[in-house]
PDB file of N, CA and C in Angstrom:
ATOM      1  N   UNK A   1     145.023  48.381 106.975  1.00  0.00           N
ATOM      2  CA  UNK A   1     144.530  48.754 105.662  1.00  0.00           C
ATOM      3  C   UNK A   1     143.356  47.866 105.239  1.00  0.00           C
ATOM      4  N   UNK A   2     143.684  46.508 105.263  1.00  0.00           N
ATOM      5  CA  UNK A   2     142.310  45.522 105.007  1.00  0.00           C
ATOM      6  C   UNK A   2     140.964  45.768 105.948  1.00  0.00           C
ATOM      7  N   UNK A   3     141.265  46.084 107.062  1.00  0.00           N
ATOM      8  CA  UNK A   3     140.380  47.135 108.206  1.00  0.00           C
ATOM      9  C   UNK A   3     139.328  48.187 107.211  1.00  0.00           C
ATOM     10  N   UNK A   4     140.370  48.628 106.802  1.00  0.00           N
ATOM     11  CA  UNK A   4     139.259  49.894 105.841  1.00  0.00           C
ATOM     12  C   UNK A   4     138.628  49.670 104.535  1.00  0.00           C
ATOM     13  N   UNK A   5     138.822  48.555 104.211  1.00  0.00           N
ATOM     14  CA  UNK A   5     138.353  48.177 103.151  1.00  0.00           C
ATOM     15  C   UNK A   5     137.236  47.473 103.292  1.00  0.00           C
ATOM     16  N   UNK A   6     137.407  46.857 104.676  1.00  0.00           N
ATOM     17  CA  UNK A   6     136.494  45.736 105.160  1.00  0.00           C
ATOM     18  C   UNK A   6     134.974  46.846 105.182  1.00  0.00           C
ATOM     19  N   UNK A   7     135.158  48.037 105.872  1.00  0.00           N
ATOM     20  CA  UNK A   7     134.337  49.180 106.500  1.00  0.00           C
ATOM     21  C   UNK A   7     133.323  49.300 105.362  1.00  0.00           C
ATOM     22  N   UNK A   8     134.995  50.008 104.675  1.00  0.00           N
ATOM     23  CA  UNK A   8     133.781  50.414 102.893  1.00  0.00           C
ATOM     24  C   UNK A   8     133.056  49.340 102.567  1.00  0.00           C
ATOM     25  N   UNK A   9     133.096  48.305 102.224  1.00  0.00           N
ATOM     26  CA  UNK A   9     131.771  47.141 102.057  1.00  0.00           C
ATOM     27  C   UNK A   9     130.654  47.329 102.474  1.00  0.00           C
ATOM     28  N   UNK A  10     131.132  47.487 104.116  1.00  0.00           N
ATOM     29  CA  UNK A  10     129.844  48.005 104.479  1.00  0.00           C
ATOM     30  C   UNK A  10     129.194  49.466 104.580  1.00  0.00           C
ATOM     31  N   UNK A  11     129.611  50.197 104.490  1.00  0.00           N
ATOM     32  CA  UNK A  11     129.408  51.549 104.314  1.00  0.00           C
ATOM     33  C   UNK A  11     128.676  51.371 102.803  1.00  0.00           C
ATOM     34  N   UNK A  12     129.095  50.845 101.569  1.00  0.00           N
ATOM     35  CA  UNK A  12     128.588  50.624 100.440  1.00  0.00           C
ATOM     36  C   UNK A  12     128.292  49.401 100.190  1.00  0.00           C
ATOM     37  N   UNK A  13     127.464  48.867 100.359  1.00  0.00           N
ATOM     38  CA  UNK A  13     127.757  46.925  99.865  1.00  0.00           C
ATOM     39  C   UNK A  13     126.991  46.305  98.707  1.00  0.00           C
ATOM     40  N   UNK A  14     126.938  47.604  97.814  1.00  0.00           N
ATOM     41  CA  UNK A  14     126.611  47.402  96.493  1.00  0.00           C
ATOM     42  C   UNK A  14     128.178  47.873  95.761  1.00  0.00           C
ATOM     43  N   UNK A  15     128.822  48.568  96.543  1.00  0.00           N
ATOM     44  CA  UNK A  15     130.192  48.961  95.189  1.00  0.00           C
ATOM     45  C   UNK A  15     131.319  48.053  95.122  1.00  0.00           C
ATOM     46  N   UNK A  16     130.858  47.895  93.813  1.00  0.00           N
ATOM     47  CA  UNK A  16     132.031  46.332  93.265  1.00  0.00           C
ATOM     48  C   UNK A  16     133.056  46.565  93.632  1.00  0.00           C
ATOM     49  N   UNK A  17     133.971  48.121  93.365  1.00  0.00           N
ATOM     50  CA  UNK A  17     135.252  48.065  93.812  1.00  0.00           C
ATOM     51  C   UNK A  17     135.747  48.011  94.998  1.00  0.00           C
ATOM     52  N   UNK A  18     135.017  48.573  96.298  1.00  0.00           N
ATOM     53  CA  UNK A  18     135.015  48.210  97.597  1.00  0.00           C
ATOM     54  C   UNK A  18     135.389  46.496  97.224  1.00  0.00           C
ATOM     55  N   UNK A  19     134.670  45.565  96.888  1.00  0.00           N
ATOM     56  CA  UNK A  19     134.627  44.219  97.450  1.00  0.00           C
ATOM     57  C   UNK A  19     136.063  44.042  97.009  1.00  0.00           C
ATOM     58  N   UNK A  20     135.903  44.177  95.568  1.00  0.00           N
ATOM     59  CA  UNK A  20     137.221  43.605  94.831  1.00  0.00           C
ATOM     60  C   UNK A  20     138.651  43.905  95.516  1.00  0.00           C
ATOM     61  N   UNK A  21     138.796  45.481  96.059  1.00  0.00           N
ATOM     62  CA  UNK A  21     140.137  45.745  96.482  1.00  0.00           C
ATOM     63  C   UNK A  21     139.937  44.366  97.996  1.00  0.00           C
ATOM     64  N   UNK A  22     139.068  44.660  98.924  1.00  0.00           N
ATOM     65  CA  UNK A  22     139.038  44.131 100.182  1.00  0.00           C
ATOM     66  C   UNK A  22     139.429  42.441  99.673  1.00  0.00           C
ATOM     67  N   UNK A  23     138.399  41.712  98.553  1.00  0.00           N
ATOM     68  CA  UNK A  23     139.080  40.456  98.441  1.00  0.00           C
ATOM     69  C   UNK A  23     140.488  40.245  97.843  1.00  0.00           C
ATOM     70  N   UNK A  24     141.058  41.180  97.232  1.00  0.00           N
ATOM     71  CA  UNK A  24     142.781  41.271  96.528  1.00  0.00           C
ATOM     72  C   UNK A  24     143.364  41.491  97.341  1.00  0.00           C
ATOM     73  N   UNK A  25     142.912  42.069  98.767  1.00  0.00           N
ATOM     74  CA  UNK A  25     144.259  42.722  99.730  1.00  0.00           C
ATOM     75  C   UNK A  25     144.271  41.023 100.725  1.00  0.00           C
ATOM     76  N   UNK A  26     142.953  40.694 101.382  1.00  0.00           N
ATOM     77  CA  UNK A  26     142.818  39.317 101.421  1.00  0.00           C
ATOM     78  C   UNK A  26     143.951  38.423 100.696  1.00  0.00           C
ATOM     79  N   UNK A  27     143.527  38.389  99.529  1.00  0.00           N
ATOM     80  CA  UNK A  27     143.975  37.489  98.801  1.00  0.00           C
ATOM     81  C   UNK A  27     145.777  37.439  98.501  1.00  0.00           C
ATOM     82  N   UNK A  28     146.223  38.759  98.734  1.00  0.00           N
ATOM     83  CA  UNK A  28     147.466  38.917  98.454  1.00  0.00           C
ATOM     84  C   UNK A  28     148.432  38.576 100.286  1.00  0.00           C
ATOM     85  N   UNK A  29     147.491  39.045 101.623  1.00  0.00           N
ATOM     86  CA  UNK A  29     147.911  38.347 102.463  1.00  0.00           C
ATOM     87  C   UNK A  29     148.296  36.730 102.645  1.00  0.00           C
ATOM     88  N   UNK A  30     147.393  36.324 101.802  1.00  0.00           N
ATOM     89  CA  UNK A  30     147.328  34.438 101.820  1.00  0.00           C
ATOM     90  C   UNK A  30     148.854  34.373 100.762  1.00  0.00           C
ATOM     91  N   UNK A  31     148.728  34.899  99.649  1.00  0.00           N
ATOM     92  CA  UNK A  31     149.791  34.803  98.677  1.00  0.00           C
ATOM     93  C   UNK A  31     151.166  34.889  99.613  1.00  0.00           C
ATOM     94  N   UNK A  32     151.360  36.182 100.966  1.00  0.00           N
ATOM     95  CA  UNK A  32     152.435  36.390 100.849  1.00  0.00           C
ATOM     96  C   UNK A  32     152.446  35.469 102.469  1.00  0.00           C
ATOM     97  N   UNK A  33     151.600  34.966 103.202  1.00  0.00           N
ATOM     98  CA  UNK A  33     151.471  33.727 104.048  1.00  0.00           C
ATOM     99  C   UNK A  33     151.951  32.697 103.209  1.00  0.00           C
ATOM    100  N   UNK A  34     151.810  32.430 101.877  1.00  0.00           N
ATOM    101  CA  UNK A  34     152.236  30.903 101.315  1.00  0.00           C
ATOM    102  C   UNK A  34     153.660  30.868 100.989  1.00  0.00           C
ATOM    103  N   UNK A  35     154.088  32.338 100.464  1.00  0.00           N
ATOM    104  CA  UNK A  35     155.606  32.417  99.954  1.00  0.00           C
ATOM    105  C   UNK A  35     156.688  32.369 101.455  1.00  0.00           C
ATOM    106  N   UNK A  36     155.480  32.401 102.785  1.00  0.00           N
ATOM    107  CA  UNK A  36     156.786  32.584 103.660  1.00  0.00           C
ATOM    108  C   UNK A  36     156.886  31.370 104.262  1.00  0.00           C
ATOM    109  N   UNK A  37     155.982  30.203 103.524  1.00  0.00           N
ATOM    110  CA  UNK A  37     155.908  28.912 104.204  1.00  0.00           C
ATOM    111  C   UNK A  37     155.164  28.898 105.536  1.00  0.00           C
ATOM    112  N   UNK A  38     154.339  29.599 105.536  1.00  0.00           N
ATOM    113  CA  UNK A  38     153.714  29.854 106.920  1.00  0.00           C
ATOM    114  C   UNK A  38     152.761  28.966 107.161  1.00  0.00           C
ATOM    115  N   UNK A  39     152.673  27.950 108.245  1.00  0.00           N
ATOM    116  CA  UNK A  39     151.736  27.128 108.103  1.00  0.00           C
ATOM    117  C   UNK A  39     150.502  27.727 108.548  1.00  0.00           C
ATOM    118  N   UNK A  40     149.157  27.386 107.839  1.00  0.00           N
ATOM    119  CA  UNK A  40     147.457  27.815 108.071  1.00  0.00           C
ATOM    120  C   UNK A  40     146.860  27.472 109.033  1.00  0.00           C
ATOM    121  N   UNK A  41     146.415  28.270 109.981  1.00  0.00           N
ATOM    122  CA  UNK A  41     145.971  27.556 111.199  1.00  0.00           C
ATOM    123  C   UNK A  41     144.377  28.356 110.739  1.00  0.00           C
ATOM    124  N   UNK A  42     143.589  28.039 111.719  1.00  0.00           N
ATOM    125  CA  UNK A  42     142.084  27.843 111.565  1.00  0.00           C
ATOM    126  C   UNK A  42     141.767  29.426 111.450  1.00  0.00           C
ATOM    127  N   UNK A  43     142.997  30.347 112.207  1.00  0.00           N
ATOM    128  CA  UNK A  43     142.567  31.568 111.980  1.00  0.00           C
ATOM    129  C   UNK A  43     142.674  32.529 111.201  1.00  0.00           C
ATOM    130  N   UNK A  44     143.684  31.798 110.017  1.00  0.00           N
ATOM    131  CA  UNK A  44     143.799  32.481 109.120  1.00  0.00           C
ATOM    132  C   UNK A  44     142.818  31.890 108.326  1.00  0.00           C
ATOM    133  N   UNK A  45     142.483  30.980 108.142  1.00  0.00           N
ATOM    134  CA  UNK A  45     141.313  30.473 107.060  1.00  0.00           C
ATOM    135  C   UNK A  45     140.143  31.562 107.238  1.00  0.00           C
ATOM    136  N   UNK A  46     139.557  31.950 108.894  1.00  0.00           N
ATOM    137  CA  UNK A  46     138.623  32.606 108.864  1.00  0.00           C
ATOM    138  C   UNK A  46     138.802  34.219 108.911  1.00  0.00           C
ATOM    139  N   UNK A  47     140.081  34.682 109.260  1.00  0.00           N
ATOM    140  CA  UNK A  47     140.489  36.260 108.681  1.00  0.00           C
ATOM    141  C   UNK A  47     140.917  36.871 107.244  1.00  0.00           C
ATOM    142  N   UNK A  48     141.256  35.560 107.014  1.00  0.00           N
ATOM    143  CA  UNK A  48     142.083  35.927 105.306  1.00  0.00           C
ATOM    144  C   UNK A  48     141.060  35.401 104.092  1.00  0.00           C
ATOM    145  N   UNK A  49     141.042  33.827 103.852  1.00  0.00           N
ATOM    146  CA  UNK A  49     140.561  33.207 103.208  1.00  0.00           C
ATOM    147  C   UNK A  49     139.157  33.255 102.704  1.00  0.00           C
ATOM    148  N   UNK A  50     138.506  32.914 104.120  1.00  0.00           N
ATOM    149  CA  UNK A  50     137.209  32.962 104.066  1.00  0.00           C
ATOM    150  C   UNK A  50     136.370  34.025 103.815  1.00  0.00           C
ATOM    151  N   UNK A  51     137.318  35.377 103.868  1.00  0.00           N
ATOM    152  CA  UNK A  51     137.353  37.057 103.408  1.00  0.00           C
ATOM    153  C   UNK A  51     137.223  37.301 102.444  1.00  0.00           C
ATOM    154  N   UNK A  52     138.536  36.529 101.512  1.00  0.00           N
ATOM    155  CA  UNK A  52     138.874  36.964 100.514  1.00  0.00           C
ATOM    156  C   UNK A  52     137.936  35.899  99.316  1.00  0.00           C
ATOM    157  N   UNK A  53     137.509  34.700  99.824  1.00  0.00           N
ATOM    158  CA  UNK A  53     136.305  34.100  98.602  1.00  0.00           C
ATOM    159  C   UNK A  53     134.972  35.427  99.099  1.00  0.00           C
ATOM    160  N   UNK A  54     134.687  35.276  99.850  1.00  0.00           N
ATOM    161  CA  UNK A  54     133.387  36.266  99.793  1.00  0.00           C
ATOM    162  C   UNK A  54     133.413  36.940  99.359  1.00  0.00           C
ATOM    163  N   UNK A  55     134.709  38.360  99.401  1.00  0.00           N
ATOM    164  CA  UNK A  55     134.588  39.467  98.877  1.00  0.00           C
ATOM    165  C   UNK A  55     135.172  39.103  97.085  1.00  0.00           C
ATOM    166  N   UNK A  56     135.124  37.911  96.923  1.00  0.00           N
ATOM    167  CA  UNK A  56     135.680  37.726  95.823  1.00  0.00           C
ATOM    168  C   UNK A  56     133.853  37.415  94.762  1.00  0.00           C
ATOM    169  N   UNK A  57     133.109  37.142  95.560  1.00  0.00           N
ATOM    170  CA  UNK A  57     132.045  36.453  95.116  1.00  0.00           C
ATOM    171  C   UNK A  57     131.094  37.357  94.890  1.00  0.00           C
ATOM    172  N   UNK A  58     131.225  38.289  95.758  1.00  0.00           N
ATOM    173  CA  UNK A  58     130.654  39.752  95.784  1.00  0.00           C
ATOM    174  C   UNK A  58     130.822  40.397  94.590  1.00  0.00           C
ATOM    175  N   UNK A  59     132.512  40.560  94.487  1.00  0.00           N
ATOM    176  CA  UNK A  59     132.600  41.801  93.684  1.00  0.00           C
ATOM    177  C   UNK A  59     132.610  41.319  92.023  1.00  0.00           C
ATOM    178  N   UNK A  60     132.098  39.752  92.037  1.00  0.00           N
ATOM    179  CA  UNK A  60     131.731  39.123  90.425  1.00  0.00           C
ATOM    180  C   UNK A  60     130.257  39.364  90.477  1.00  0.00           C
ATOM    181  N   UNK A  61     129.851  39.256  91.457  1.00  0.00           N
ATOM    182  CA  UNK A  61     128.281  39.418  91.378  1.00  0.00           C
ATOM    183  C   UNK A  61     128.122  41.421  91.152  1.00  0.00           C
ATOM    184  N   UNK A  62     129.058  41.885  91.327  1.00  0.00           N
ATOM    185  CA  UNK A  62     128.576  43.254  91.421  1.00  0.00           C
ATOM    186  C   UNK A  62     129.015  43.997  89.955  1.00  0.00           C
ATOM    187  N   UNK A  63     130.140  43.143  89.485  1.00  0.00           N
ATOM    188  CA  UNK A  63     131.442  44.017  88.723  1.00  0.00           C
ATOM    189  C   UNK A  63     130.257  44.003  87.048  1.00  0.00           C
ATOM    190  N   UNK A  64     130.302  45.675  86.886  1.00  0.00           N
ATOM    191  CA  UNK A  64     129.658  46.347  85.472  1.00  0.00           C
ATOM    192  C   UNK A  64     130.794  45.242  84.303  1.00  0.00           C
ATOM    193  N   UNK A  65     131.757  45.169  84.149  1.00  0.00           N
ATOM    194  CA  UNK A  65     132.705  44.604  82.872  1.00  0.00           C
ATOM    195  C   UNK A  65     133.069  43.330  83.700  1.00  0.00           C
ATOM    196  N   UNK A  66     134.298  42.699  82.599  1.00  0.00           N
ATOM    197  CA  UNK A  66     134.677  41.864  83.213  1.00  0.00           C
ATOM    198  C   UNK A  66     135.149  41.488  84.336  1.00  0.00           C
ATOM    199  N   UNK A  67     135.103  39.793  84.668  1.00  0.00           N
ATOM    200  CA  UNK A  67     135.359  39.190  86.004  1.00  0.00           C
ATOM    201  C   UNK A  67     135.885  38.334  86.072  1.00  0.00           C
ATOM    202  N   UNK A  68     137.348  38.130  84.872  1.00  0.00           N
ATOM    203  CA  UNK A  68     137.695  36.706  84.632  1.00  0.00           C
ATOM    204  C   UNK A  68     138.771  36.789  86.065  1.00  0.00           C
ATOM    205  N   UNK A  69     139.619  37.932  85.931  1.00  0.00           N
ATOM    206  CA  UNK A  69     140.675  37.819  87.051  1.00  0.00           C
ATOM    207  C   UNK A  69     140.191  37.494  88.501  1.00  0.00           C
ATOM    208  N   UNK A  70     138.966  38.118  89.228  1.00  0.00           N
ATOM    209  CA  UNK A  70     138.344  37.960  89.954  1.00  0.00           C
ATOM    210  C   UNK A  70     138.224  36.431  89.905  1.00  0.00           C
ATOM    211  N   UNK A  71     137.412  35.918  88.579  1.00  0.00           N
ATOM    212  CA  UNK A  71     136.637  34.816  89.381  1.00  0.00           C
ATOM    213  C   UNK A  71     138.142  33.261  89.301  1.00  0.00           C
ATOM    214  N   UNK A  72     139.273  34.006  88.347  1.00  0.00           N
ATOM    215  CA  UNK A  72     140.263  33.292  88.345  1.00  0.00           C
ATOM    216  C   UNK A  72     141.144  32.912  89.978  1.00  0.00           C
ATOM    217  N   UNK A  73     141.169  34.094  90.729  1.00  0.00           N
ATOM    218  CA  UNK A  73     141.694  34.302  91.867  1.00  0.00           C
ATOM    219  C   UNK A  73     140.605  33.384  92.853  1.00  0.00           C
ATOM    220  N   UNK A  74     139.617  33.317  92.566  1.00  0.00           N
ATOM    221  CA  UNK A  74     138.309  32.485  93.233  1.00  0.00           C
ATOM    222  C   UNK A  74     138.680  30.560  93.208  1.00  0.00           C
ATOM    223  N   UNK A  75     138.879  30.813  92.167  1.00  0.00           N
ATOM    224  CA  UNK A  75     138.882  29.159  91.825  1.00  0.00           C
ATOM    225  C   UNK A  75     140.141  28.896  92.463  1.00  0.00           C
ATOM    226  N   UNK A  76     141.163  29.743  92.543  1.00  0.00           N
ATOM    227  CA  UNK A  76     142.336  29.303  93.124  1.00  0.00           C
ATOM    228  C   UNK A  76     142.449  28.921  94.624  1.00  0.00           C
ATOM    229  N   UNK A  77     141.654  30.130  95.393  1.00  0.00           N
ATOM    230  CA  UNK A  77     141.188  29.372  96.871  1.00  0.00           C
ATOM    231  C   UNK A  77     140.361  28.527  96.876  1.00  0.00           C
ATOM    232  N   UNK A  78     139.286  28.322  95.889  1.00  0.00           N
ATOM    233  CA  UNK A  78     138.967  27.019  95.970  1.00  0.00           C
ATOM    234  C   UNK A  78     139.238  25.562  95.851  1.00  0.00           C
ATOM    235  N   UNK A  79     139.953  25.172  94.849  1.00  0.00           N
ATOM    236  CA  UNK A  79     140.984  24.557  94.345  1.00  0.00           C
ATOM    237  C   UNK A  79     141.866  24.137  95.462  1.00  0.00           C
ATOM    238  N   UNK A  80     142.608  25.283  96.565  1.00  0.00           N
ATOM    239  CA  UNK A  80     143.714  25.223  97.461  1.00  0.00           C
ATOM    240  C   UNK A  80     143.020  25.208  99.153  1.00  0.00           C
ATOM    241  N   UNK A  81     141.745  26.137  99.223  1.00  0.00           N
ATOM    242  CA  UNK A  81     141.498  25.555 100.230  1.00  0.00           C
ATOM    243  C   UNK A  81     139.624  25.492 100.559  1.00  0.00           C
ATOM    244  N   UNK A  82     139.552  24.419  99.402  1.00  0.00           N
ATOM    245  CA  UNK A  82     138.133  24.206  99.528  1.00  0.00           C
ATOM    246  C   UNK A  82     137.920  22.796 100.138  1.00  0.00           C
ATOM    247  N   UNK A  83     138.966  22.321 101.266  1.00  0.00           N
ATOM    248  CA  UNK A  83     139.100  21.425 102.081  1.00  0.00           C
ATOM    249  C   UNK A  83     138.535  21.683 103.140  1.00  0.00           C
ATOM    250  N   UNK A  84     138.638  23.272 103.515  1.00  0.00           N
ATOM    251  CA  UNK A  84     138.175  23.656 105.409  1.00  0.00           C
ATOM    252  C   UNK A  84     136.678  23.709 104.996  1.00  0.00           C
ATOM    253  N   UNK A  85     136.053  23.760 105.921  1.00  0.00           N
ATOM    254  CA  UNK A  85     134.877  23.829 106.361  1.00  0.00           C
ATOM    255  C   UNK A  85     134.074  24.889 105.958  1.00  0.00           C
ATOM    256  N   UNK A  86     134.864  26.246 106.506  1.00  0.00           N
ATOM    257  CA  UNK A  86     134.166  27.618 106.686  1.00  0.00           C
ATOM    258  C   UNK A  86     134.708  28.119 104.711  1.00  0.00           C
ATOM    259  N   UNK A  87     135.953  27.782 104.590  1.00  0.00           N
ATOM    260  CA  UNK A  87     136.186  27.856 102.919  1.00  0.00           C
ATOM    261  C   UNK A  87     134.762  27.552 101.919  1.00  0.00           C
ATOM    262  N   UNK A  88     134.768  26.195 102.525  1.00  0.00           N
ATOM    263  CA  UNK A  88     133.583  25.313 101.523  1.00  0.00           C
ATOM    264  C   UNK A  88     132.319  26.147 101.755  1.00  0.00           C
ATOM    265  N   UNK A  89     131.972  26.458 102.929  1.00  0.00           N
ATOM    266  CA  UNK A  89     130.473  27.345 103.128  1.00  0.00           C
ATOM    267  C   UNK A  89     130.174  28.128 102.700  1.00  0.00           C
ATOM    268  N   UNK A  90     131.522  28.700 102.139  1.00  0.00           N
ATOM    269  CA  UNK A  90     131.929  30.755 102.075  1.00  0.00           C
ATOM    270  C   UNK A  90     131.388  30.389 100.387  1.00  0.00           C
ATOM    271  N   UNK A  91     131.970  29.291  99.421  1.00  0.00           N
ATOM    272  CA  UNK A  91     131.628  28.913  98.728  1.00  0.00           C
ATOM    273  C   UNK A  91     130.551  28.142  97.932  1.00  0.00           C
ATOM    274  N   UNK A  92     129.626  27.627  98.852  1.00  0.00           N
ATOM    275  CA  UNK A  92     128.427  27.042  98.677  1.00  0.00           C
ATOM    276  C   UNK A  92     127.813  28.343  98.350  1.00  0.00           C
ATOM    277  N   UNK A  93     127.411  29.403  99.721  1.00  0.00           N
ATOM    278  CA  UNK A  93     127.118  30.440  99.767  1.00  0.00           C
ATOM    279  C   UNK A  93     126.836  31.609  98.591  1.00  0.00           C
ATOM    280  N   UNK A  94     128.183  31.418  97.997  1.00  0.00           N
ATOM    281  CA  UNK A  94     128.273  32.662  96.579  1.00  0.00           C
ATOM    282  C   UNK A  94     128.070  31.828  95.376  1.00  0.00           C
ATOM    283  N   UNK A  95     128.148  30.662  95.355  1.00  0.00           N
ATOM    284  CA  UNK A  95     127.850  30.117  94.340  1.00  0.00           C
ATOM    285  C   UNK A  95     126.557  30.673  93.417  1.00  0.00           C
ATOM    286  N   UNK A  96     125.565  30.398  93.935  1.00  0.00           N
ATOM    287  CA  UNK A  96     124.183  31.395  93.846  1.00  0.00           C
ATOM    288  C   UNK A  96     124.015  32.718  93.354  1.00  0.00           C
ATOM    289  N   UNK A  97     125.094  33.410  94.215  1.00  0.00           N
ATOM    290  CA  UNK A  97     124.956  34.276  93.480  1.00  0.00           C
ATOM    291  C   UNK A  97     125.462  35.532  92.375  1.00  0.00           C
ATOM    292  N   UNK A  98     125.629  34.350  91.545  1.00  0.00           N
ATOM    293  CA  UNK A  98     126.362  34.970  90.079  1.00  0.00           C
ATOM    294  C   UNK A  98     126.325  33.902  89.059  1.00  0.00           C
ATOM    295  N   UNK A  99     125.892  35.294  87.920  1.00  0.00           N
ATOM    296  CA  UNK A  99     125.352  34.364  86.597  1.00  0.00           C
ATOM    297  C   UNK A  99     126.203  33.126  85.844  1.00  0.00           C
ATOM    298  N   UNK A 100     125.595  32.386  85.763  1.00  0.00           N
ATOM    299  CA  UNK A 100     126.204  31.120  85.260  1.00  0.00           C
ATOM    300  C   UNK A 100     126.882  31.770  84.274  1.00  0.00           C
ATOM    301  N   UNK A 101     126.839  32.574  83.538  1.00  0.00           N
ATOM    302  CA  UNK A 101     127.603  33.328  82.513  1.00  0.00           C
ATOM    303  C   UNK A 101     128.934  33.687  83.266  1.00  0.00           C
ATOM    304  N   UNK A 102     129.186  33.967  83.677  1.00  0.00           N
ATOM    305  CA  UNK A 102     130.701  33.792  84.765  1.00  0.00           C
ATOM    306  C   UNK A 102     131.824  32.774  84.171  1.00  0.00           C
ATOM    307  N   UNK A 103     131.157  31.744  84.573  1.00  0.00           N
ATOM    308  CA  UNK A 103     131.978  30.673  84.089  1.00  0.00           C
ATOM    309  C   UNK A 103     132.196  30.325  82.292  1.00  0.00           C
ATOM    310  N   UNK A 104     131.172  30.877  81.362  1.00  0.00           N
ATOM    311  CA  UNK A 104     131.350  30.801  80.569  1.00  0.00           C
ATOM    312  C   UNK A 104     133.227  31.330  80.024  1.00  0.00           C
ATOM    313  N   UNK A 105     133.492  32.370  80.437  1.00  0.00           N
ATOM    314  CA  UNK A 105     134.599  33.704  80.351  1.00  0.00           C
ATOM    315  C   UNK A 105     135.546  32.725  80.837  1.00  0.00           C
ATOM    316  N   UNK A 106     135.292  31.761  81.994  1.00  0.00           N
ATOM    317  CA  UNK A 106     136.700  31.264  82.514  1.00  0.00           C
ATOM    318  C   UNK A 106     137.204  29.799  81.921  1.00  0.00           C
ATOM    319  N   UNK A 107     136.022  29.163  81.678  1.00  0.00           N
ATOM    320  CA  UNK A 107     135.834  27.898  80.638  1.00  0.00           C
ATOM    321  C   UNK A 107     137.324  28.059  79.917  1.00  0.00           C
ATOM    322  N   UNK A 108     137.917  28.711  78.530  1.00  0.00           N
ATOM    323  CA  UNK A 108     138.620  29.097  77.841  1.00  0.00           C
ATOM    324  C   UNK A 108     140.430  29.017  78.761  1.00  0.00           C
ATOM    325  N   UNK A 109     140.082  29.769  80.201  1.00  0.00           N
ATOM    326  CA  UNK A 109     141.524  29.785  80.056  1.00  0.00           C
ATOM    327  C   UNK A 109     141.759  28.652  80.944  1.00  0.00           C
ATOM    328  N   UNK A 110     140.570  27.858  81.968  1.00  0.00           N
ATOM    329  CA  UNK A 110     141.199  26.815  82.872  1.00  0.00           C
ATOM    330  C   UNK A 110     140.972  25.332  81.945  1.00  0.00           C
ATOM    331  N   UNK A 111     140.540  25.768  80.797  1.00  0.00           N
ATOM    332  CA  UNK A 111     140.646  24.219  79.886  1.00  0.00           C
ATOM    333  C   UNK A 111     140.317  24.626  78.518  1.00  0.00           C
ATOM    334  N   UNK A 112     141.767  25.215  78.133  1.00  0.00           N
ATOM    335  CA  UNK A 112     142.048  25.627  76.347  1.00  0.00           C
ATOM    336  C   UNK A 112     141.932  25.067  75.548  1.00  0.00           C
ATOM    337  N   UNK A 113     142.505  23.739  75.555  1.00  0.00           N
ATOM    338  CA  UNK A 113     141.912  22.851  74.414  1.00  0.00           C
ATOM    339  C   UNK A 113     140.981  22.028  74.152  1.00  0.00           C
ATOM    340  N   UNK A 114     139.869  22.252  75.082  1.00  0.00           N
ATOM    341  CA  UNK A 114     138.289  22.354  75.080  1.00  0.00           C
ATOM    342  C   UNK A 114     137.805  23.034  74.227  1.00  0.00           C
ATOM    343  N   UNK A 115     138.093  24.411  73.669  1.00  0.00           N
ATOM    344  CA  UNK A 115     137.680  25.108  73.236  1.00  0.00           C
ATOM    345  C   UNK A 115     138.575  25.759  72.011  1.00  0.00           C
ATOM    346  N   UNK A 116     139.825  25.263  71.901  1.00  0.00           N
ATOM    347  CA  UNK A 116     140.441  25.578  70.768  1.00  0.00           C
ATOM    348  C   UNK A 116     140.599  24.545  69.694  1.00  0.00           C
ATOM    349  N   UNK A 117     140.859  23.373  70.241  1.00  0.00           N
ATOM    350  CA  UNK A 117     141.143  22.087  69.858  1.00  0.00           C
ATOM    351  C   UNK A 117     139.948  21.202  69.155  1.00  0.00           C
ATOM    352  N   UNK A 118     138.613  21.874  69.489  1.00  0.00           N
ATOM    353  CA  UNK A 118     137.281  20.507  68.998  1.00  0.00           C
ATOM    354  C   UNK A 118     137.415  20.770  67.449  1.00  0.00           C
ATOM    355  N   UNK A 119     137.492  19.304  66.895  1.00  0.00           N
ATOM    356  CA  UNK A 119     137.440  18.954  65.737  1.00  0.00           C
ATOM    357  C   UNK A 119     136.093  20.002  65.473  1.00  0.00           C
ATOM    358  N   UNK A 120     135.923  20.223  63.881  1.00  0.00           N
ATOM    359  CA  UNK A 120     134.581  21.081  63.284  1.00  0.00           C
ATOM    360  C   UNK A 120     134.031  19.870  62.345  1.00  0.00           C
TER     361      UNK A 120
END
């Protein structure tokens, strides 16, 4: 199934929802690799991981409305495995490309009382 999702990207590699499903199906393999205690070897970093930030980076750079869940699911492989090599690259990489306005949207929920809490 991640096979065909991978395709559509390229078949379309302007349509946000192509990226987004391909980096969630990614992303939900790693989820259900972590719940089975499965230890990460180098090849899942570069079939799963390193998949699922790209197509994650993509489909914020592409997505018409919001991108908090997207870019929330982003920070989380980064955060967890922005230790490997090919992780960190996949991430240097997309950094670029998407509007600093991105982070504005996520500011709020990964540090709330930044923004709820400042004295007036």
């Amino acid at each position: 199934m991640i096979r065909n999702y991978q395709v559509a990207t390229t078949l379309n590699p302007t349509w946000y929802k192509a990226w987004h499903v391909w980096a969630l199906s990614n992303f939900e393999v790693i989820t259900q690799l972590e719940t089975a205690q499965i230890a990460f070897s180098s090849r899942h970093y570069s079939t799963y991981v390193v998949p699922a930030v790209e197509g994650f980076w993509r489909s914020i750079a592409l997505s018409p409305g919001s991108v908090l869940q997207d870019t929330l699911r982003l920070l989380t492989l980064w955060f967890d495995y922005g230790q490997d090599d090919q992780v960190s690259d996949a991430i240097s990489r997309g950094l670029p490309t998407v509007s600093i306005d991105v982070w504005l949207e996520v500011i709020p929920q990964v540090c709330p009382g930044l923004v709820h809490d400042r004295p007036r």
